[in-house]
C-alpha atoms as a PDB file:
ATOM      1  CA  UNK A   1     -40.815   4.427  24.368  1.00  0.00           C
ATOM      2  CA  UNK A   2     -39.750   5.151  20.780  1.00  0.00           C
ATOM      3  CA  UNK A   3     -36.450   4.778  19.103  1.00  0.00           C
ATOM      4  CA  UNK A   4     -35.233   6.527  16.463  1.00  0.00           C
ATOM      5  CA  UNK A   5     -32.752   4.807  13.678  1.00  0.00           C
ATOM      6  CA  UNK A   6     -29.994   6.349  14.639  1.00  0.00           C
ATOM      7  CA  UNK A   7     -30.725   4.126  18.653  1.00  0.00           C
ATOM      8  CA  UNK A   8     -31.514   1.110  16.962  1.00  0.00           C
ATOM      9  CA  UNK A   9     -28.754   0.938  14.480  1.00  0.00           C
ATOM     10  CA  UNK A  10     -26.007   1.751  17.108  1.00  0.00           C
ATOM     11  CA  UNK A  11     -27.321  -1.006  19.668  1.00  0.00           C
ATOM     12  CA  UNK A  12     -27.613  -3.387  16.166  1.00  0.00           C
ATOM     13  CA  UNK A  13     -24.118  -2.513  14.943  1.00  0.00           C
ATOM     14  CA  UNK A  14     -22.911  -3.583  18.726  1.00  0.00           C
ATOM     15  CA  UNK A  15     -24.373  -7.319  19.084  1.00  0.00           C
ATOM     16  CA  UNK A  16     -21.754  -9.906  17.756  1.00  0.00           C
ATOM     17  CA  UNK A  17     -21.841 -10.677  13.983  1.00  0.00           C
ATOM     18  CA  UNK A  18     -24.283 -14.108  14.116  1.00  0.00           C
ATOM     19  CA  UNK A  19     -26.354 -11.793  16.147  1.00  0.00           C
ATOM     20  CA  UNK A  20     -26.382  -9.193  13.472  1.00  0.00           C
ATOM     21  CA  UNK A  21     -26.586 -11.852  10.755  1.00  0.00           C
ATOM     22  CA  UNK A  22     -29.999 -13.188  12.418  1.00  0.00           C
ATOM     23  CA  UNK A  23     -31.618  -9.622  12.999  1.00  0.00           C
ATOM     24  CA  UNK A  24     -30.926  -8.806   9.364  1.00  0.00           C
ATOM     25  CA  UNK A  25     -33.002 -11.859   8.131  1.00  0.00           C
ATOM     26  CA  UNK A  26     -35.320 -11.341  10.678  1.00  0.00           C
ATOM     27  CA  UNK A  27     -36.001  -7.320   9.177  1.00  0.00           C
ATOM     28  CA  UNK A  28     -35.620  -8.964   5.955  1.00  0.00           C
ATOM     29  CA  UNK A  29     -38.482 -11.448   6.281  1.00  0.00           C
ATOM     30  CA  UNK A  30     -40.530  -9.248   8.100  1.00  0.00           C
ATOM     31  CA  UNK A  31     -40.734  -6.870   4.840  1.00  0.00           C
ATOM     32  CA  UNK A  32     -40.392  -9.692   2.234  1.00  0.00           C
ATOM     33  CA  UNK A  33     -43.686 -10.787   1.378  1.00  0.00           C
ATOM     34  CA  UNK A  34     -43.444 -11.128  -2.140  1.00  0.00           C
ATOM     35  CA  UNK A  35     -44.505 -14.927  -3.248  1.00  0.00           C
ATOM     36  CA  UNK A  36     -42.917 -16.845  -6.640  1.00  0.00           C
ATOM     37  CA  UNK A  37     -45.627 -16.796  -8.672  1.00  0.00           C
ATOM     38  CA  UNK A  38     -46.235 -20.097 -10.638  1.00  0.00           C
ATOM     39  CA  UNK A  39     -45.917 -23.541  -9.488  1.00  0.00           C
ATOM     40  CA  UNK A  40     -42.707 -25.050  -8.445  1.00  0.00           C
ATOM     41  CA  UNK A  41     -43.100 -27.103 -11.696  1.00  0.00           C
ATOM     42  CA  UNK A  42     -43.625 -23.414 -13.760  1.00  0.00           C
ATOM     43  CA  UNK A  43     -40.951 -21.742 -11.703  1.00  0.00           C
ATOM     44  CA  UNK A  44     -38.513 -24.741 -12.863  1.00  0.00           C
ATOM     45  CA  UNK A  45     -39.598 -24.547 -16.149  1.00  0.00           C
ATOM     46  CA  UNK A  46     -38.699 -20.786 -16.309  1.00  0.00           C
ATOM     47  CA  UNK A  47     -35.476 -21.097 -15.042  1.00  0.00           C
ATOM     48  CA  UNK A  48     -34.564 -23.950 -17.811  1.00  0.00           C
ATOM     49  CA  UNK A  49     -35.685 -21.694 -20.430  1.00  0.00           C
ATOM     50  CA  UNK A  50     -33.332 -18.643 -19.237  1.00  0.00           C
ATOM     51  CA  UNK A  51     -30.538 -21.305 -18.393  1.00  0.00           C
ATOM     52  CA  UNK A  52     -30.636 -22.298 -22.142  1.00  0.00           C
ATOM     53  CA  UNK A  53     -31.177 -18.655 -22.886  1.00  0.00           C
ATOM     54  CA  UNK A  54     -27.578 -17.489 -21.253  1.00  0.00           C
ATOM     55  CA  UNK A  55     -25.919 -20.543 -22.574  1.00  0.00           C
ATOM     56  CA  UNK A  56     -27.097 -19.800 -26.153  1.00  0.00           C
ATOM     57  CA  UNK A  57     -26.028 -16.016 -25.244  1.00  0.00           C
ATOM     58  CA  UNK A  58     -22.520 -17.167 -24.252  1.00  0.00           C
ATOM     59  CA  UNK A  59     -21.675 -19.906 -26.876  1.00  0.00           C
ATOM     60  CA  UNK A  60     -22.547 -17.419 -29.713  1.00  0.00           C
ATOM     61  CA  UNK A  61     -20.292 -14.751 -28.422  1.00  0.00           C
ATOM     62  CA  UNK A  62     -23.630 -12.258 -27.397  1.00  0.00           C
ATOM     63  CA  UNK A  63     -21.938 -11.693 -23.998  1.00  0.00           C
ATOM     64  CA  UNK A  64     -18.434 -10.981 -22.550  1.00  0.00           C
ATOM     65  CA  UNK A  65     -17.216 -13.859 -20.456  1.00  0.00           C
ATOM     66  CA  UNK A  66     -15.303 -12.359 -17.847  1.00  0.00           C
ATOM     67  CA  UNK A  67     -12.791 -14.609 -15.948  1.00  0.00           C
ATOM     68  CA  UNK A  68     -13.998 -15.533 -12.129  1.00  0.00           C
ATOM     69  CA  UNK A  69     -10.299 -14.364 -10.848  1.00  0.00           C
ATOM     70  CA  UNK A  70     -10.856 -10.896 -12.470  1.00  0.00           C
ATOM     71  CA  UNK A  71     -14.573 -10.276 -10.946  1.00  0.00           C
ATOM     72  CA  UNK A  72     -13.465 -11.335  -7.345  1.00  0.00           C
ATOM     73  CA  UNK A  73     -10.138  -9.196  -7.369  1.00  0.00           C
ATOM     74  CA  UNK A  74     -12.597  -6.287  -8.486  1.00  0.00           C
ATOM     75  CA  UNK A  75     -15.121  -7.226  -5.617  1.00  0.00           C
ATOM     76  CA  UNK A  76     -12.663  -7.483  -3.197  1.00  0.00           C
ATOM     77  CA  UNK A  77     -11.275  -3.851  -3.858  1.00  0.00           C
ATOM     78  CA  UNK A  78     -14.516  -2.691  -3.559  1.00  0.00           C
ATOM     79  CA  UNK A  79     -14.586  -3.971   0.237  1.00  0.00           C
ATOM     80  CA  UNK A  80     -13.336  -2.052   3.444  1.00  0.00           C
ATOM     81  CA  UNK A  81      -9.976  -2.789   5.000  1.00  0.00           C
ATOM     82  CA  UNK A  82     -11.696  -4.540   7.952  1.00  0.00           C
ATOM     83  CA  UNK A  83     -14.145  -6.605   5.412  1.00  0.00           C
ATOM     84  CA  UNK A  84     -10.999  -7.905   3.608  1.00  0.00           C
ATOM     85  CA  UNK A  85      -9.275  -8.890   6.917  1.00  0.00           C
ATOM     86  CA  UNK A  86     -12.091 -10.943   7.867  1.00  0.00           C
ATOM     87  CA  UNK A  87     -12.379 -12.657   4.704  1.00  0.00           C
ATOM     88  CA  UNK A  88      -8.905 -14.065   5.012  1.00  0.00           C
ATOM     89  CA  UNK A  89      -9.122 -15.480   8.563  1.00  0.00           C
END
């Protein structure tokens, strides 16, 4: 028997949230098969490079800081109602 979307995302949207939470990795890994490419020592030597990169970027005034409060009040008005109620329980 087949199952279109619209089935399987109404019987996904209905199991409890950790339930949800592990079938969404699950999907996720199942389609993720992209591997890091490069060592673990090349893949940390990468990320020092853009590290130092965005830290030269902000302390020569290349980039806009914006303050942490500002970027999660604009986050959080992006959210539903109900996502914002569960974030302050």
């Amino acid at each position: 028997m087949t199952h279109t979307f619209e089935e399987v995302s109404q019987i996904a949207h209905s199991l409890p949230e950790d339930q949800r939470i592990q079938l969404a990795n699950s999907l996720y890994e199942s389609v993720s098969h992209e591997e890091p490419e490069g060592t673990e020592a090349e893949i940390t030597a990468a990320w020092e490079v853009e590290i130092k990169r965005r830290l030269d970027e902000m302390d020569s005034g290349a980039v806009q800081m914006i303050p942490g409060e500002e970027v999660m009040a604009k986050m959080l008005s992006r959210l539903s109602p109900e996502a914002r109620a569960r974030l302050n329980k």
